[in-house]
N, C-alpha and C. Protein backbone atom coordinates (compact mmCIF):
# COMPACT_ATOMS: atom_id res chain seq x y z
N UNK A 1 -1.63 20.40 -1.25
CA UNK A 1 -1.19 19.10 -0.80
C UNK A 1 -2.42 18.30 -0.37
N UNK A 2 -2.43 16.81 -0.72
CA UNK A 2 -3.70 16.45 -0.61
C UNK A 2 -2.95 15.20 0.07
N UNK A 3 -3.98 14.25 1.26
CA UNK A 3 -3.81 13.33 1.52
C UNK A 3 -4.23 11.93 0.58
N UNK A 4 -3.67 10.95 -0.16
CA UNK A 4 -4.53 9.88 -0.80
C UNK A 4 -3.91 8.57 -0.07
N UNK A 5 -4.62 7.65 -0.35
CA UNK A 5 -4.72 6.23 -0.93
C UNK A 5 -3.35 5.28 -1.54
N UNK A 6 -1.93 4.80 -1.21
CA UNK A 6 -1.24 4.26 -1.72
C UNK A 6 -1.57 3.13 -1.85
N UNK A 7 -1.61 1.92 -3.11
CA UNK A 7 -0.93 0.56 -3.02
C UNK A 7 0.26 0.59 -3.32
N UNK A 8 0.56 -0.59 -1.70
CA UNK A 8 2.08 -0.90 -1.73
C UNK A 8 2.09 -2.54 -1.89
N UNK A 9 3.47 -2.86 -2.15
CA UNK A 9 3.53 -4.19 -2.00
C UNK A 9 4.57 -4.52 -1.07
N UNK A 10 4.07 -5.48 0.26
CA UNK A 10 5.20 -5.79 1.10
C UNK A 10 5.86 -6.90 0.75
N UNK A 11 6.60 -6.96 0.59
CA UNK A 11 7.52 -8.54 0.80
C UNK A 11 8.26 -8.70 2.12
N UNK A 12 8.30 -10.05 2.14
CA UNK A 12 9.13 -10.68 3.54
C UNK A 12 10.05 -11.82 2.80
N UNK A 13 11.16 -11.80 3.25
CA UNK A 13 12.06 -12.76 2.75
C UNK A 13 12.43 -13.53 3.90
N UNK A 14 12.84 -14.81 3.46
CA UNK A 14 13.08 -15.47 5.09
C UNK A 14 14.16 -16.55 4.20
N UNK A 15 15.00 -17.00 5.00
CA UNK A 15 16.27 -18.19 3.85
C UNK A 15 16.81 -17.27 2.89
N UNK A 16 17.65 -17.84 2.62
CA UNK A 16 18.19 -17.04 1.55
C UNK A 16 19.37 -16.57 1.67
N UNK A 17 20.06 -16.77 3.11
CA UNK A 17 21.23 -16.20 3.44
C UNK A 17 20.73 -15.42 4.78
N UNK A 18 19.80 -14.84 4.71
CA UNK A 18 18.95 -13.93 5.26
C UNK A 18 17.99 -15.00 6.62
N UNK A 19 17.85 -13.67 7.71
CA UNK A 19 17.45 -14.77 8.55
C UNK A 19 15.79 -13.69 8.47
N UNK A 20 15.72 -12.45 8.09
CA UNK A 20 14.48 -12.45 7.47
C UNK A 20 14.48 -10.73 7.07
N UNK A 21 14.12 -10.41 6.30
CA UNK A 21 14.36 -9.15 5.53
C UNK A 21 12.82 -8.69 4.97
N UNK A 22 12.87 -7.57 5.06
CA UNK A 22 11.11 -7.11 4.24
C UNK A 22 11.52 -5.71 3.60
N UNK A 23 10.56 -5.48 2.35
CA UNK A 23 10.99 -4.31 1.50
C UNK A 23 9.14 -3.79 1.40
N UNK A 24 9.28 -2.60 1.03
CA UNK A 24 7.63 -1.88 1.16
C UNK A 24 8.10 -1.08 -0.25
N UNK A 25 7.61 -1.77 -1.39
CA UNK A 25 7.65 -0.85 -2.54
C UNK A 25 6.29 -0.16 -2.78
N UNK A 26 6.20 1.03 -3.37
CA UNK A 26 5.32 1.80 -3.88
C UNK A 26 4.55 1.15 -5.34
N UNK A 27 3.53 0.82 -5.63
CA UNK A 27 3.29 0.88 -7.00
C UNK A 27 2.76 1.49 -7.87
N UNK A 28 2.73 3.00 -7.33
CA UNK A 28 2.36 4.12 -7.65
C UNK A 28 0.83 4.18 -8.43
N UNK A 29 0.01 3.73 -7.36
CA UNK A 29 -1.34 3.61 -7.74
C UNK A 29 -1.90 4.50 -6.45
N UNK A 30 -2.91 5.60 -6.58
CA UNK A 30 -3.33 6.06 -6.07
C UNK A 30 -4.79 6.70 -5.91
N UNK A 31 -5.28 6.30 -4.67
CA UNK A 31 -6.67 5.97 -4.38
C UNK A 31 -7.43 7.56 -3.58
N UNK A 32 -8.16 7.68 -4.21
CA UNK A 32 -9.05 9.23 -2.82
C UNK A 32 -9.64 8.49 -1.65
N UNK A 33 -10.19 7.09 -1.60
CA UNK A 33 -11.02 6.99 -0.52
C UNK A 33 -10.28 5.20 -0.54
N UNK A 34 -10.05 5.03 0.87
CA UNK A 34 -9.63 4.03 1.29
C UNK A 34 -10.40 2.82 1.12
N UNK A 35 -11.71 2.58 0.61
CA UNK A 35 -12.74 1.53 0.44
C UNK A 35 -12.18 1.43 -0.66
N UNK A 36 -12.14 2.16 -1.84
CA UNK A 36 -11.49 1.60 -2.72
C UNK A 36 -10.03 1.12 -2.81
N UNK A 37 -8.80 1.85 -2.18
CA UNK A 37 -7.50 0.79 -2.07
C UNK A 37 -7.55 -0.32 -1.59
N UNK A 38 -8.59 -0.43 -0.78
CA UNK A 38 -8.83 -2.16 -0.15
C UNK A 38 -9.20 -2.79 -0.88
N UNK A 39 -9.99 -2.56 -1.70
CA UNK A 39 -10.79 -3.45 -2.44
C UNK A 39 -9.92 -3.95 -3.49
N UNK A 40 -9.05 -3.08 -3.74
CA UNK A 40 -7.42 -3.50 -4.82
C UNK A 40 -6.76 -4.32 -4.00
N UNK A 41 -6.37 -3.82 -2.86
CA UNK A 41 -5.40 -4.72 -2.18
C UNK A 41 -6.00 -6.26 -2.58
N UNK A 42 -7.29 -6.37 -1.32
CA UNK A 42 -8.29 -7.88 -1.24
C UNK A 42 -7.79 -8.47 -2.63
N UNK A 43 -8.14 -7.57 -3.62
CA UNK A 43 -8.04 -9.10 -5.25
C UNK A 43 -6.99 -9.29 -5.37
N UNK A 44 -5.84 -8.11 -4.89
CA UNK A 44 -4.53 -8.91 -5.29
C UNK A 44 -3.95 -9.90 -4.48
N UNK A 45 -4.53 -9.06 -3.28
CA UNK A 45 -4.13 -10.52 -2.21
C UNK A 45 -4.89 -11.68 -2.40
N UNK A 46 -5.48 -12.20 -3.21
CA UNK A 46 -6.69 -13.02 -2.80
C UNK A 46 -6.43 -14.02 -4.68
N UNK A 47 -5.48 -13.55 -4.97
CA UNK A 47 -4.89 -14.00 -6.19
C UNK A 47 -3.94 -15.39 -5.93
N UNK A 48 -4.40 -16.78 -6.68
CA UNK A 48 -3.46 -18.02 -6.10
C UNK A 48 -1.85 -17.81 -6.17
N UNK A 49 -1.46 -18.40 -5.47
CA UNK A 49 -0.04 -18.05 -4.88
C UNK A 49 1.05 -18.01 -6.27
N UNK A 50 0.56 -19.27 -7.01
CA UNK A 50 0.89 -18.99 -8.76
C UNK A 50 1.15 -17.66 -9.58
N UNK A 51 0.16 -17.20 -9.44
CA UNK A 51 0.39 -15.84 -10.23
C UNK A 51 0.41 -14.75 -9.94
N UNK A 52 0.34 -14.56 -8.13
CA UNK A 52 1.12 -13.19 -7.46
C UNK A 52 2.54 -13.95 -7.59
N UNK A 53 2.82 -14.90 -7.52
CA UNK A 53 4.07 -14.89 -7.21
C UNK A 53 5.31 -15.54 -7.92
N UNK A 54 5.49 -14.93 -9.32
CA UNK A 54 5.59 -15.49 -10.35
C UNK A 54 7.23 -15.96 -10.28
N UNK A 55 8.12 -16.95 -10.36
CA UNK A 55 9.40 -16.96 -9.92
C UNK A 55 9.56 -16.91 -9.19
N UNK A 56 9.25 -16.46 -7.98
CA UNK A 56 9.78 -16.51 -6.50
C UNK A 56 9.74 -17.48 -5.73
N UNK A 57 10.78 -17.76 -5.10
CA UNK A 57 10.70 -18.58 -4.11
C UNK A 57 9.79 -18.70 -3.07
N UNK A 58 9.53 -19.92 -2.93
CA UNK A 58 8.33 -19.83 -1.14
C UNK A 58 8.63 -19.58 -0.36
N UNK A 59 9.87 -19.17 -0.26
CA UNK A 59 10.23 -18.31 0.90
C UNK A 59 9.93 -16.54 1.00
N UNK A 60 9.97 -16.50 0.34
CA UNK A 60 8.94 -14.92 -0.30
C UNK A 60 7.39 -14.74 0.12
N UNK A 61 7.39 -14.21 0.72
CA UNK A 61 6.09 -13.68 1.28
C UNK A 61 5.16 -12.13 0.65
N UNK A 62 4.10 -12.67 -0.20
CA UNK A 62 4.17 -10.68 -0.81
C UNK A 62 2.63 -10.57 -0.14
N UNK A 63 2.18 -9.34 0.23
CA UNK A 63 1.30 -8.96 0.59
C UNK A 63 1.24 -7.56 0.02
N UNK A 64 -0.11 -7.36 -0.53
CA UNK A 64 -0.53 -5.39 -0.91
C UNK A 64 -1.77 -4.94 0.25
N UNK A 65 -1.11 -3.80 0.58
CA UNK A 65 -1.05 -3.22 1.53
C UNK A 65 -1.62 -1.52 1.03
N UNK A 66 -2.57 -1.34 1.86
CA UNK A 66 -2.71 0.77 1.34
C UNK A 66 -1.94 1.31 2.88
N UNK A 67 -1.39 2.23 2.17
CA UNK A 67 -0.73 3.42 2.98
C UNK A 67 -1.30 4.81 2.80
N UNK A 68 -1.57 5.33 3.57
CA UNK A 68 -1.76 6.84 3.45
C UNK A 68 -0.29 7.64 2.73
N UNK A 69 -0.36 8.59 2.18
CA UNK A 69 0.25 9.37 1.73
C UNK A 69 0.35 10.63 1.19
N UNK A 70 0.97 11.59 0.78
CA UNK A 70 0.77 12.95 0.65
C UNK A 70 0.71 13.27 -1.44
N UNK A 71 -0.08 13.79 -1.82
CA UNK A 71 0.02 13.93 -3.36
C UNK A 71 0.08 15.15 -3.69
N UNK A 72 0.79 15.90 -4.10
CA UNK A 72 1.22 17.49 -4.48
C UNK A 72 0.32 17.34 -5.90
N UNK A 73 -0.64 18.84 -5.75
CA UNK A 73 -1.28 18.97 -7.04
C UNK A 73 -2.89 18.70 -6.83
N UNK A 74 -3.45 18.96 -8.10
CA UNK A 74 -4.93 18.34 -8.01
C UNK A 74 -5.31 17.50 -8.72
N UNK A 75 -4.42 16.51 -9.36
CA UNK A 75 -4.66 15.85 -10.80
C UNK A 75 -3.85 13.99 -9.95
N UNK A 76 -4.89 13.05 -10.01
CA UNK A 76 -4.42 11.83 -9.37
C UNK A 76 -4.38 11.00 -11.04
């Protein structure tokens, strides 16, 4: 069992019916050393609001995010 590196993507929803809701999906990308999941996160976050956020409403909030997590095996 090995500890790695997740990117996630958070969303926040706010309107919508909803007075505010958030989901933490996995995007099953996985990192050995945390300098590098940041450095993924930073460009995606750092991407104009246009094309992270393709269809969505502005009420949608997305942010990528690293999580620690557990990886069974030796093969990433």
């Amino acid at each position: 069992m090995n500890i790695v590196w997740g990117l996630y993507l958070f969303s926040l929803v706010s309107g919508l019916g909803f007075e505010r809701s958030h989901s933490l999906t996995d995007l099953d990308e996985q990192y050995l050393l945390i300098e590098d999941c940041i450095k993924a996160a930073n460009y995606m976050n750092a991407l104009p609001f246009a094309e992270k956020q393709v269809g969505l409403d502005r009420g949608t909030q997305l942010r990528y995010v690293c999580v620690a997590k557990v990886s069974i095996g030796t093969n990433l």
